[in-house]
N, C-alpha and C. Protein backbone atom coordinates (compact mmCIF):
# COMPACT_ATOMS: atom_id res chain seq x y z
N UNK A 1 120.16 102.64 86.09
CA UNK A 1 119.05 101.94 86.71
C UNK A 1 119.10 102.13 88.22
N UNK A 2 117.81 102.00 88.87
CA UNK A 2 117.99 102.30 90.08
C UNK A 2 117.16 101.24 90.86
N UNK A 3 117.99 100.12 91.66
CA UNK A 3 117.53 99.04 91.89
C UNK A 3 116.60 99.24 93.58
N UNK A 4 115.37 98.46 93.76
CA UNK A 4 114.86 98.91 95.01
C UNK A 4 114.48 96.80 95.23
N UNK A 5 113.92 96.86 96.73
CA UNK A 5 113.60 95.63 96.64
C UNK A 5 112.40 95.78 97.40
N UNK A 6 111.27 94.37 96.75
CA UNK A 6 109.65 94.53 97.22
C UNK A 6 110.29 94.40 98.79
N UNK A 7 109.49 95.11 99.63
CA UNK A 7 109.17 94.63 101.36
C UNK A 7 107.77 94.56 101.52
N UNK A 8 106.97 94.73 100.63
CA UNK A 8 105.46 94.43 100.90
C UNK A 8 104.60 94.39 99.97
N UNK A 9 103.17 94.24 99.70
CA UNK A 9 102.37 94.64 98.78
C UNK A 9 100.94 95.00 99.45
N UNK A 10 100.28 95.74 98.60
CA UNK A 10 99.15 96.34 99.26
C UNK A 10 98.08 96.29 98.00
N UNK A 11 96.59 96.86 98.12
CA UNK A 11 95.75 96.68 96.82
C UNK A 11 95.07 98.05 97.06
N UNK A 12 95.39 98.57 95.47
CA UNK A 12 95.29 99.97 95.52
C UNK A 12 93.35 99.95 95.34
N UNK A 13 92.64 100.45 95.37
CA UNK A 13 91.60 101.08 95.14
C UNK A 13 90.23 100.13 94.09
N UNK A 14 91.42 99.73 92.54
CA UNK A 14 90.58 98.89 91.83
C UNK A 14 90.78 97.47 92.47
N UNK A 15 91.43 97.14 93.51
CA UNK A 15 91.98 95.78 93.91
C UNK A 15 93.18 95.09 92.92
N UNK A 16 94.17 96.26 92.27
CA UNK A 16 95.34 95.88 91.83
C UNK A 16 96.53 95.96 92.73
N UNK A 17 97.07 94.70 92.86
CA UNK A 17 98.81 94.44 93.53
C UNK A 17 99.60 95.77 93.27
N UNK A 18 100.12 96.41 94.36
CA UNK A 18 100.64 96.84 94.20
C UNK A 18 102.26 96.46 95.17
N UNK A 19 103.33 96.63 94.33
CA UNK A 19 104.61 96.40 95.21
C UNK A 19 105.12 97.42 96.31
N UNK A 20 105.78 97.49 97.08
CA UNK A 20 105.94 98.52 97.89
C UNK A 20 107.87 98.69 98.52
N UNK A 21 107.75 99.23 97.90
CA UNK A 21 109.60 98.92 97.43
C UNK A 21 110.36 99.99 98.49
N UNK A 22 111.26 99.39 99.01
CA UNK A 22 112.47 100.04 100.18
C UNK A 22 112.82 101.64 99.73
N UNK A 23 112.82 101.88 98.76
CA UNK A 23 113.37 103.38 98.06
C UNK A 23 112.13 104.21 98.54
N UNK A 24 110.95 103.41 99.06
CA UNK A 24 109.65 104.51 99.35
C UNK A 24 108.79 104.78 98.09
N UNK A 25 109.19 104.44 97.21
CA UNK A 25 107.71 104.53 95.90
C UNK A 25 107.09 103.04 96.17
N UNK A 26 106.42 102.81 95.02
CA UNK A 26 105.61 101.45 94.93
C UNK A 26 105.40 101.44 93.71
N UNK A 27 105.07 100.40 92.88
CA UNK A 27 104.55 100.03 91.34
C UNK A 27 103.73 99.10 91.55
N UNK A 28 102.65 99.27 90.75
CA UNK A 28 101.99 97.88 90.34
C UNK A 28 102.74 96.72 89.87
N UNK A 29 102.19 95.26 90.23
CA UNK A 29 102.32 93.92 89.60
C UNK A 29 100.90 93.64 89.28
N UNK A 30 100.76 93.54 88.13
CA UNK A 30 99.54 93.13 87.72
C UNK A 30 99.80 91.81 86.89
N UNK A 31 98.82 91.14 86.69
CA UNK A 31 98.79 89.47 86.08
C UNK A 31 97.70 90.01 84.83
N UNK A 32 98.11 90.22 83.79
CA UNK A 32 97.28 90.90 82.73
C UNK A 32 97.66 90.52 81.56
N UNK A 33 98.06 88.82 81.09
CA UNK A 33 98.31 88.53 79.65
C UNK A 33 97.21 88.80 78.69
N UNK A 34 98.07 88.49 77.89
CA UNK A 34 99.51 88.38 77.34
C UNK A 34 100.39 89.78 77.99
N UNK A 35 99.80 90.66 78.32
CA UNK A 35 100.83 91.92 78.64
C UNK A 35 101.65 91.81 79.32
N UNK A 36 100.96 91.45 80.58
CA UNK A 36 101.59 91.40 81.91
C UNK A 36 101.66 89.57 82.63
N UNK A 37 102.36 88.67 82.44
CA UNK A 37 102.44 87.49 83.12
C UNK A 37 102.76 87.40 84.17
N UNK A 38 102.00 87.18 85.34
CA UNK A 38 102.46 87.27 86.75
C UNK A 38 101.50 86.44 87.84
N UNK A 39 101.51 85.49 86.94
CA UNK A 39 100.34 84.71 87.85
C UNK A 39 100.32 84.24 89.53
N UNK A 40 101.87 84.55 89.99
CA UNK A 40 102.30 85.02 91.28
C UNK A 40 101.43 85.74 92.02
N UNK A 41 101.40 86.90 91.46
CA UNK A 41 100.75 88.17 92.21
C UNK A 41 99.24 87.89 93.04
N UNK A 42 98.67 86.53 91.68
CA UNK A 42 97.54 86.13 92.49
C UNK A 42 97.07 85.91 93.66
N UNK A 43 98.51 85.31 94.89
CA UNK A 43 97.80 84.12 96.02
C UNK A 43 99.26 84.57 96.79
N UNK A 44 98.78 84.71 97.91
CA UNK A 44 99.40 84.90 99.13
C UNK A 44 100.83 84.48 99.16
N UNK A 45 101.10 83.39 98.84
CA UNK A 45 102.26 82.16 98.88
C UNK A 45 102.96 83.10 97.45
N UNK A 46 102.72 83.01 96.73
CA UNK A 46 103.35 84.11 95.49
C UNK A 46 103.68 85.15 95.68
N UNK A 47 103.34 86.25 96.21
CA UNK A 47 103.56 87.51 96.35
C UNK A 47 104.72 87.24 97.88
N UNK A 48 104.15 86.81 99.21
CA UNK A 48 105.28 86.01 99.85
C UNK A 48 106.57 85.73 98.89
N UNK A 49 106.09 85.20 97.94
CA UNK A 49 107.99 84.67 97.70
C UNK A 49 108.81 85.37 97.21
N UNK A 50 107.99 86.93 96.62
CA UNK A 50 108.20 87.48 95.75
C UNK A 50 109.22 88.73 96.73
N UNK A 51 109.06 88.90 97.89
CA UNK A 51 109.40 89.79 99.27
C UNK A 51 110.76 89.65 99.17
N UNK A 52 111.37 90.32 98.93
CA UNK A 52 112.88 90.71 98.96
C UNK A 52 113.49 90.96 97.57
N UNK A 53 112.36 90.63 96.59
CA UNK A 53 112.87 90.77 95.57
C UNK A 53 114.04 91.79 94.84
N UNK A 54 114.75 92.22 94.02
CA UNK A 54 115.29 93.80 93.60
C UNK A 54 114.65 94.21 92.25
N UNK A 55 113.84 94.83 92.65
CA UNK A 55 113.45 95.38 91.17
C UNK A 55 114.00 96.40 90.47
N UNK A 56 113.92 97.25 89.19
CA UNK A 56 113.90 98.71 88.52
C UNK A 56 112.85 99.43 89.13
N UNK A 57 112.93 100.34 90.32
CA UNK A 57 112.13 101.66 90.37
C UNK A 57 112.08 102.62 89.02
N UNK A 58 110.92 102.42 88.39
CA UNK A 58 110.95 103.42 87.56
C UNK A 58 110.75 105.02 87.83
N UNK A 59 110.45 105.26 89.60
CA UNK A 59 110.02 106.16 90.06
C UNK A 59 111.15 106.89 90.18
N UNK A 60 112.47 106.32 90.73
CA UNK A 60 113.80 106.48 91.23
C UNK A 60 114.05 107.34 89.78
N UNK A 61 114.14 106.07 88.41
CA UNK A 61 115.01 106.44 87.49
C UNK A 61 114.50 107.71 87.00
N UNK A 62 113.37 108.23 86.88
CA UNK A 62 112.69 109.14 85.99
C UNK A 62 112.44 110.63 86.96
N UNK A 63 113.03 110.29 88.49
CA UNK A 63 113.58 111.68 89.29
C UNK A 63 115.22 112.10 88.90
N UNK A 64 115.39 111.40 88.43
CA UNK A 64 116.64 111.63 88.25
C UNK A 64 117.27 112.56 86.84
């Protein structure tokens, strides 16, 4: 696994969250139940808390 942590988020094109992770890729957070639960991602104060997080770059793991 290859761990990265959010430092920002931005909204790609359709106006989906996107994370923006220290390793230099980015992934979506989307709030899309039942699929996706992330009702965070919604509101300023959420995505804020969410900033330092460590996530799985799936970008990292799948160069590898």
């Amino acid at each position: 696994m290859t761990m990265s942590r959010i430092v920002a988020f931005h909204q790609d094109e359709f106006d989906d969250w996107v994370a923006d992770l220290s390793c230099g890729h980015s992934q979506h957070m989307r709030h899309d139940p039942p699929w996706q639960a992330r009702p965070w991602v919604v509101t300023t104060s959420g995505r804020d808390k969410q900033l330092g997080t460590i996530i799985n770059c799936s970008q990292c793991r799948e160069s590898k």
